[in-house]
Protein backbone atom coordinates (compact mmCIF):
# COMPACT_ATOMS: atom_id res chain seq x y z
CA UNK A 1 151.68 -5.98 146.68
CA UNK A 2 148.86 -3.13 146.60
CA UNK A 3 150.37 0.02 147.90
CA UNK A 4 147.87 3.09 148.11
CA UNK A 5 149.25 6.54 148.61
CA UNK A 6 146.85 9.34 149.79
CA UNK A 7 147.40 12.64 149.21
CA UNK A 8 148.58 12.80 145.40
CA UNK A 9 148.59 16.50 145.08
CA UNK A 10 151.89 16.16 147.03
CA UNK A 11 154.11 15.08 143.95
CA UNK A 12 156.74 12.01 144.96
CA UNK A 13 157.77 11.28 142.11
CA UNK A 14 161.20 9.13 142.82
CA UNK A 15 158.94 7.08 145.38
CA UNK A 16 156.24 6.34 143.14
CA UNK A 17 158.84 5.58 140.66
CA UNK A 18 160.96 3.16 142.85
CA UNK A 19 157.58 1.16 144.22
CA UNK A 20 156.11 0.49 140.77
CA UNK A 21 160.06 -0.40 139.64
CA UNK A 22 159.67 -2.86 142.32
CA UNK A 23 156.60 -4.23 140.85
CA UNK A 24 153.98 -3.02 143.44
CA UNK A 25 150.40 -2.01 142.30
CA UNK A 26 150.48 1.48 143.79
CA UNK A 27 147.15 3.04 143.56
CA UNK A 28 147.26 7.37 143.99
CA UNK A 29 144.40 8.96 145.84
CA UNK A 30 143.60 12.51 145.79
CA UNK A 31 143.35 14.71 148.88
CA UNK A 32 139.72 14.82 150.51
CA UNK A 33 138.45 11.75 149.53
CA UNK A 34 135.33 10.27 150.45
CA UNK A 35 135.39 8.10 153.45
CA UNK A 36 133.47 5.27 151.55
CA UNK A 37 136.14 5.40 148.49
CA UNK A 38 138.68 5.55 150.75
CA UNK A 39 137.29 2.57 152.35
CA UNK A 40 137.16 0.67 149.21
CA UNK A 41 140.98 1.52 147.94
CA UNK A 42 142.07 0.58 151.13
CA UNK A 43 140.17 -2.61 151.60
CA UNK A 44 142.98 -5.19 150.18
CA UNK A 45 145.82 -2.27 150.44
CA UNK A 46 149.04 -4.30 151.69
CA UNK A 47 150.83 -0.87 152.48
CA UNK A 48 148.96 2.85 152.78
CA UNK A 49 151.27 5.99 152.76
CA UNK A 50 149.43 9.29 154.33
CA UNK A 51 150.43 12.86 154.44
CA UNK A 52 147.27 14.28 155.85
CA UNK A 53 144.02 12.06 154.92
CA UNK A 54 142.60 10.74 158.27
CA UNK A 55 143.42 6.78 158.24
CA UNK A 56 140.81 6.27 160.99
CA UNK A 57 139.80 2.76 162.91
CA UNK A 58 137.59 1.91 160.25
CA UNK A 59 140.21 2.04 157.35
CA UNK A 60 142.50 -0.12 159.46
CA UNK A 61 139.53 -2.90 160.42
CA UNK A 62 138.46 -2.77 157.08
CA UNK A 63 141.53 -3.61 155.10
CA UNK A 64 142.59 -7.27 156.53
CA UNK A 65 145.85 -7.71 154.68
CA UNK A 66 147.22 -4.19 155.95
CA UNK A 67 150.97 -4.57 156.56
CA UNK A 68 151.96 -0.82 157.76
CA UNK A 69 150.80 2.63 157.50
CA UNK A 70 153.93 4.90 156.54
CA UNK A 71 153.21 9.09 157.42
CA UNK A 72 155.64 10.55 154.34
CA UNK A 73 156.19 14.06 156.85
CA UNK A 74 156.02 13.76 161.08
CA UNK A 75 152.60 14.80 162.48
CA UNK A 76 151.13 11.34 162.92
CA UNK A 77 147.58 13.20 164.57
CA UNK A 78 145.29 11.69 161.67
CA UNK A 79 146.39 7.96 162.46
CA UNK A 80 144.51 6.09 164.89
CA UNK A 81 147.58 4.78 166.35
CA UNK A 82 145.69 2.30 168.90
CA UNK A 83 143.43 0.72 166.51
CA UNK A 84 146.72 0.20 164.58
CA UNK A 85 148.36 -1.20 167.62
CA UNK A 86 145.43 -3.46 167.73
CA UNK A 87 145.40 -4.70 164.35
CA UNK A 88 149.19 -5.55 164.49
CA UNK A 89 149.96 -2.71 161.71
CA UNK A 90 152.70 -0.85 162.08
CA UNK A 91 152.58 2.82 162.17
CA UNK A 92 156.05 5.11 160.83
CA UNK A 93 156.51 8.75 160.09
CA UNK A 94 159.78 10.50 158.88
CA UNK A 95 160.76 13.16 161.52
CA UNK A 96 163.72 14.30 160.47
CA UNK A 97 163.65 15.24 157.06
CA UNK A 98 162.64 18.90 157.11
CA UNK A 99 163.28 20.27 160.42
CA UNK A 100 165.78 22.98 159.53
CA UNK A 101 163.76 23.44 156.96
CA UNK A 102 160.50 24.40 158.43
CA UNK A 103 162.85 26.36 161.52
CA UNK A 104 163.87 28.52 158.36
CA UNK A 105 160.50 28.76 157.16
CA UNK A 106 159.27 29.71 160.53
CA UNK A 107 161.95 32.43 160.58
CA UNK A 108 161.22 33.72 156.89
CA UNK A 109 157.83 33.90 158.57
CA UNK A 110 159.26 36.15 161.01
CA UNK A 111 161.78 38.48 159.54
CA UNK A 112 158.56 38.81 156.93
CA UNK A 113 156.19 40.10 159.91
CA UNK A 114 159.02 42.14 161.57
CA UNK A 115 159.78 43.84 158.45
CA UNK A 116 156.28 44.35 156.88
CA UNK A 117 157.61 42.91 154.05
CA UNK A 118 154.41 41.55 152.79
CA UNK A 119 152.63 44.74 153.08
CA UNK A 120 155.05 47.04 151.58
CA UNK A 121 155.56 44.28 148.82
CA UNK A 122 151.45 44.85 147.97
CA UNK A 123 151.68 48.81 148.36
CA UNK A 124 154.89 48.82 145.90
CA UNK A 125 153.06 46.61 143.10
CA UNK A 126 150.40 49.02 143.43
CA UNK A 127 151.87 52.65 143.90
CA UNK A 128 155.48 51.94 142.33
CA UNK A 129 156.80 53.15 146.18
CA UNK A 130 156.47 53.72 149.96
CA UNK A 131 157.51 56.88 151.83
CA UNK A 132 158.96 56.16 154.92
CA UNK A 133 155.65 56.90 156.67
CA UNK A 134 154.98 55.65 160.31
CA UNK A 135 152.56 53.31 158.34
CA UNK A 136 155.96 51.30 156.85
CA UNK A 137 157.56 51.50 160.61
CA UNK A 138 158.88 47.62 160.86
CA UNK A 139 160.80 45.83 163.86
CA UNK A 140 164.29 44.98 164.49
CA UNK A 141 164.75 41.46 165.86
CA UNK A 142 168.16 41.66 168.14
CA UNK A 143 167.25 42.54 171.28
CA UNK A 144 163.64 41.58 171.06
CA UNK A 145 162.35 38.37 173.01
CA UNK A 146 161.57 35.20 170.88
CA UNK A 147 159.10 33.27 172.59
CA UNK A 148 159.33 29.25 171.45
CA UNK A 149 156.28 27.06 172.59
CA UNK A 150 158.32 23.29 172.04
CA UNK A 151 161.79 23.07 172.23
CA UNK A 152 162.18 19.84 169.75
CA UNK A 153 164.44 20.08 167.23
CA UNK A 154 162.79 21.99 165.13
CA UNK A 155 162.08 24.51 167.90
CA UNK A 156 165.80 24.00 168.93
CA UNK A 157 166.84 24.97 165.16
CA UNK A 158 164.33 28.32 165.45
CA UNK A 159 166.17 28.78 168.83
CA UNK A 160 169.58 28.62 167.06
CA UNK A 161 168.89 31.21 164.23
CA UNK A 162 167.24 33.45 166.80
CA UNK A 163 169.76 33.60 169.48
CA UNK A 164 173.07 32.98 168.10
CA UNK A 165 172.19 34.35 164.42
CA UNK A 166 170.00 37.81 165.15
CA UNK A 167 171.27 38.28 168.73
CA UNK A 168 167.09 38.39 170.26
CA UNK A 169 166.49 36.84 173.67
CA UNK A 170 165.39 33.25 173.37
CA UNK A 171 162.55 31.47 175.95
CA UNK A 172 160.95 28.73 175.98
CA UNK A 173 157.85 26.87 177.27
CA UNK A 174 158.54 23.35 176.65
CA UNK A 175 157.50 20.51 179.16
CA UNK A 176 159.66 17.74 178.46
CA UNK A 177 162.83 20.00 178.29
CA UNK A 178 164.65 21.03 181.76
CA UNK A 179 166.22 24.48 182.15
CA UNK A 180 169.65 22.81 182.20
CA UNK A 181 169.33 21.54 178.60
CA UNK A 182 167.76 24.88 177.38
CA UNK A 183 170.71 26.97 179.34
CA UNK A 184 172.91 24.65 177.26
CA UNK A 185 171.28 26.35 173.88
CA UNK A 186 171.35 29.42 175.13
CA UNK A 187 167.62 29.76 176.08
CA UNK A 188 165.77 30.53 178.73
CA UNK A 189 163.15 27.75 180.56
CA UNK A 190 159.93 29.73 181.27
CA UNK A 191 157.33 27.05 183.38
CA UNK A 192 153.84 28.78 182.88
CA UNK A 193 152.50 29.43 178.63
CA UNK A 194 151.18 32.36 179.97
CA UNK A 195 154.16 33.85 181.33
CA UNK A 196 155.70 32.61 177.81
CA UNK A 197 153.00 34.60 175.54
CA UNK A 198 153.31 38.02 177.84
CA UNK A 199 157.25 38.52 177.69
CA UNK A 200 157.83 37.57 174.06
CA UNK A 201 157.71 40.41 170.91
CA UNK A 202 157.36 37.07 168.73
CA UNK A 203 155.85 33.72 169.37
CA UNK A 204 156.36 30.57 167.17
CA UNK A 205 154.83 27.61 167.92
CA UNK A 206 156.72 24.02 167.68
CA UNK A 207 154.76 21.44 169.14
CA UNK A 208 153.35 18.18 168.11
CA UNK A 209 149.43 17.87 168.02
CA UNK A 210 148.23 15.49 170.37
CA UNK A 211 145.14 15.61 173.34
CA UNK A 212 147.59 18.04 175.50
CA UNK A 213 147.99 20.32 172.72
CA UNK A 214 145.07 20.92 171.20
CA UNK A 215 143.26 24.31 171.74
CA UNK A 216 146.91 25.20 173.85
CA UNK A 217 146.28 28.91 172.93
CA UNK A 218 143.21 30.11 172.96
CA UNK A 219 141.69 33.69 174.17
CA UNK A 220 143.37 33.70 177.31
CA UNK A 221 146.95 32.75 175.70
CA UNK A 222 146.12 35.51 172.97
CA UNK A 223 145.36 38.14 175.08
CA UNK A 224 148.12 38.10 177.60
CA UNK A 225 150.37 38.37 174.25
CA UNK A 226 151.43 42.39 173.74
CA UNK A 227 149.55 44.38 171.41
CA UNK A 228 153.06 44.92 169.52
CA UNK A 229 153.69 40.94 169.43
CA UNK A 230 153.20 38.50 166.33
CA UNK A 231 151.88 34.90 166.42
CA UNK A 232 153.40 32.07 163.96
CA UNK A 233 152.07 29.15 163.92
CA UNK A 234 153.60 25.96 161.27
CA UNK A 235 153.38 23.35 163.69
CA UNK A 236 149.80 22.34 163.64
CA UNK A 237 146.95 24.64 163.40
CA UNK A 238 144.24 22.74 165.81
CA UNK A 239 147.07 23.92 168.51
CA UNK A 240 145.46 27.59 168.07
CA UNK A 241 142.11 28.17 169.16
CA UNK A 242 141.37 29.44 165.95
CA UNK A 243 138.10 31.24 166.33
CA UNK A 244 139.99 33.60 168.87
CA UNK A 245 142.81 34.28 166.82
CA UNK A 246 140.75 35.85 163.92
CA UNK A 247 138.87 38.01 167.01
CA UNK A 248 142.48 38.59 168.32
CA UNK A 249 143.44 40.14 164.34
CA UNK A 250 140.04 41.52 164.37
CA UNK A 251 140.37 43.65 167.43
CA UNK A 252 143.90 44.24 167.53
CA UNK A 253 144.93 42.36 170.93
CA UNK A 254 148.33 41.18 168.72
CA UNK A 255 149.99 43.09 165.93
CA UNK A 256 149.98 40.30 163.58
CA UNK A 257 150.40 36.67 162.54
CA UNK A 258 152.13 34.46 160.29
CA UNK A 259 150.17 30.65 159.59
CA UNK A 260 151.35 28.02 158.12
CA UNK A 261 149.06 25.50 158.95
CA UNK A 262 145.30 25.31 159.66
CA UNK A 263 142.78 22.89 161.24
CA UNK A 264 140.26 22.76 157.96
CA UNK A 265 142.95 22.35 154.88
CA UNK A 266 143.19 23.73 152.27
CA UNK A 267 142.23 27.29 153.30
CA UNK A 268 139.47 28.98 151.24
CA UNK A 269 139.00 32.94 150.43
CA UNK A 270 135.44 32.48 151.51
CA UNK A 271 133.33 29.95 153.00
CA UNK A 272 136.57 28.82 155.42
CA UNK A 273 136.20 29.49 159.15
CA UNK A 274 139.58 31.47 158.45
CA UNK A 275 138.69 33.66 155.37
CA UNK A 276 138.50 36.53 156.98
CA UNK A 277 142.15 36.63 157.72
CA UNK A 278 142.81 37.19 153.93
CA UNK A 279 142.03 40.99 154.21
CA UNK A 280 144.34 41.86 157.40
CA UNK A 281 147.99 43.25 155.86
CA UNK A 282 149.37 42.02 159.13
CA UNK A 283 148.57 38.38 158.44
CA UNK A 284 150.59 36.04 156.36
CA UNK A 285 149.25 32.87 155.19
CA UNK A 286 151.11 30.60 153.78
CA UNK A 287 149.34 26.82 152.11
CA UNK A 288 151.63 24.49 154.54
CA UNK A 289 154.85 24.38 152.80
CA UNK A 290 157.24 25.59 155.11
CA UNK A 291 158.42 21.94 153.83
CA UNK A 292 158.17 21.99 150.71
CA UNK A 293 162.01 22.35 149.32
CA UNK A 294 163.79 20.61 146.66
CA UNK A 295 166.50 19.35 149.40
CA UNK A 296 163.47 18.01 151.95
CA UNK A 297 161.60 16.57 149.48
CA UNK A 298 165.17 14.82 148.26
CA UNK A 299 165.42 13.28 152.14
CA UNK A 300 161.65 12.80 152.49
CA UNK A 301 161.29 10.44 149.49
CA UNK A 302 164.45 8.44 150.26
CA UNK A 303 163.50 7.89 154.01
CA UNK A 304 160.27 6.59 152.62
CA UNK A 305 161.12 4.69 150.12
CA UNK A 306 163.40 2.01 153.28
CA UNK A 307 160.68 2.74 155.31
CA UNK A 308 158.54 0.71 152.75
CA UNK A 309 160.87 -2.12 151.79
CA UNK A 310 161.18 -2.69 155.36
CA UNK A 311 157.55 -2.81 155.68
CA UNK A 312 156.79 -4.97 152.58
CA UNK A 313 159.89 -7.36 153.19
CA UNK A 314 158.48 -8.25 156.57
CA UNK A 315 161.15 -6.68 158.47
CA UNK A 316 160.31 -4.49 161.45
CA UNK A 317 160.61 -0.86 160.30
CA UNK A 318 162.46 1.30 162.09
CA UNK A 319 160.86 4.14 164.39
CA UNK A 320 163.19 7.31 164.60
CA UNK A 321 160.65 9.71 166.09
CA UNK A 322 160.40 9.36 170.45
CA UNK A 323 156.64 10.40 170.03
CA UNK A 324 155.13 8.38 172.81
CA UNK A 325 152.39 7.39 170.67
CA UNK A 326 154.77 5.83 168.43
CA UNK A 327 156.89 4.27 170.62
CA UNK A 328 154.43 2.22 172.29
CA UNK A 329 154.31 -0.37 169.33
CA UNK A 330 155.51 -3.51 170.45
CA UNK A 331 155.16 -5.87 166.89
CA UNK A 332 156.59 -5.10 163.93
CA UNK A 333 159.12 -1.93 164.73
CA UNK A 334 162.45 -1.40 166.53
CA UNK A 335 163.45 1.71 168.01
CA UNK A 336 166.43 4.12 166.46
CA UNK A 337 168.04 5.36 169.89
């Protein structure tokens, strides 16, 4: 069968391996392809694995003998899920594979921005030292307030290492959580963002990307944050309104921010709506790999690699993520509980 996988720059090299072994035509596309190649590639695909390369209702309509659509990470945002519905093709993503990974990345993030870690790292390359100027003057985490937008279980994971590992109050702004179940982790149910973004020292932001989300914090969000507070961001970027976070580094309304993820990838130096962030020492951008470890990458290929043969073997592939938009395939899929 005709597998094509988007997104080559993102080296799988045990499932590419283990689809041609099975004697599948795999075809690799690069990131940013044009919609009519993409079209074409596509048109007779049996199987099409995405990471981030929009797999829109034209892809689907156009490629007749599509089977499934496999996401080889969790956000599922670029798939139009419906038009899938419609076509009978079923839709899978792999939501488990990395989440105490990115919760540690998220938190590297953190301890990074607390510390000025970044910042003294540049000055010491340069100068050979740092006096212990008010310049250098970092922040301790325990006792501080740890703000989570999304209590999933990533967020839960960020709640974990916050709480019970660095001893920093832990709350929460998270819909589809009660206050019983956050009590239970040891974190504190706030109702309103708002409220959320003016208690906490640190935000981090854990939610999934859908037509709630997007735009969640904008100006208003950003100001009601303290001047002393830090954003971090490696959920989705399109969450942010970005335009007012660069104003909000501009003019100082936060101290800082840590991104992992951005609406327009890859980031550029120049030319990006985002460039300007490059030249703020309190801002640390990182090219969305909170992810990206040699034990995630281990569970992401192997997840993928059964989510396939179930796909190409005709059996209904099994959904493990309780993402609504997921869940409300009815051909082809059964549920995990």
């Amino acid at each position: 069968m005709k597998i094509v996988r988007t997104d080559s720059e993102l080296q799988t090299p045990k499932l590419d391996a283990a689809l041609k072994a099975a004697g599948h035509d795999l075809v690799l596309l690069p990131d940013g392809i044009a919609d009519d190649a993409l079209l074409e590639a596509t048109s007779d695909a049996d199987l099409i694995l995405m990471c981030y390369t929009p797999i829109t209702r034209q892809v689907i309509k156009n490629a007749a003998k599509l089977r499934g659509i496999v996401k080889y990470g969790v956000g599922i945002d670029a798939i139009d899920i419906p038009a899938a519905i419609e076509a009978g093709v079923a839709v899978v993503n792999v939501p488990e594979y990395a989440e105490e990974t990115v919760a540690e990345g998220a938190f590297a993030l953190l301890i990074a921005l607390a510390k000025k870690l970044t910042a003294l790292n540049t000055h010491m390359t340069a100068e050979g030292w740092a006096w212990p100027e008010p310049t250098w003057l970092g922040s301790d985490i325990a006792g501080k307030t740890v703000g989570i937008i999304g209590l999933g279980k990533i967020g839960r994971s960020m709640a974990r290492m916050a709480g019970q590992g660095f001893r920093a109050n832990v709350i929460a702004y998270s819909p589809h959580a009660s206050a019983t179940e956050m009590a239970e982790l040891g974190v504190t149910k706030i109702e309103n963002l708002h409220d959320l973004m003016a208690q906490s020292d640190f935000v981090t932001i854990h939610s999934v990307l859908n037509d709630d989300t997007r735009g969640m914090i904008g100006a208003d969000e950003l100001r009601a944050m303290k001047p002393s507070a830090f954003l971090i961001n490696v959920s989705r970027g399109a969450i942010v309104d970005e335009a007012a976070l660069v104003q909000a580094i501009r003019e100082g309304w936060i101290a800082g921010a840590g991104l992992d993820v951005f609406s327009q990838e890859p980031l550029a130096k120049t030319g990006h709506p985002m460039s300007e962030l490059f030249k703020h020492p309190n801002v640390i951008l990182s090219p969305h790999l909170t992810f990206y470890t040699e034990d995630a990458m281990q569970r992401l290929e192997d997840e993928t690699i059964e989510r396939c043969q179930e796909v190409l073997a005709g059996r209904d592939v099994l959904i493990k993520s309780h993402d609504p938009r997921l869940r409300a395939q009815r051909k082809g899929v059964v549920f995990a509980e």
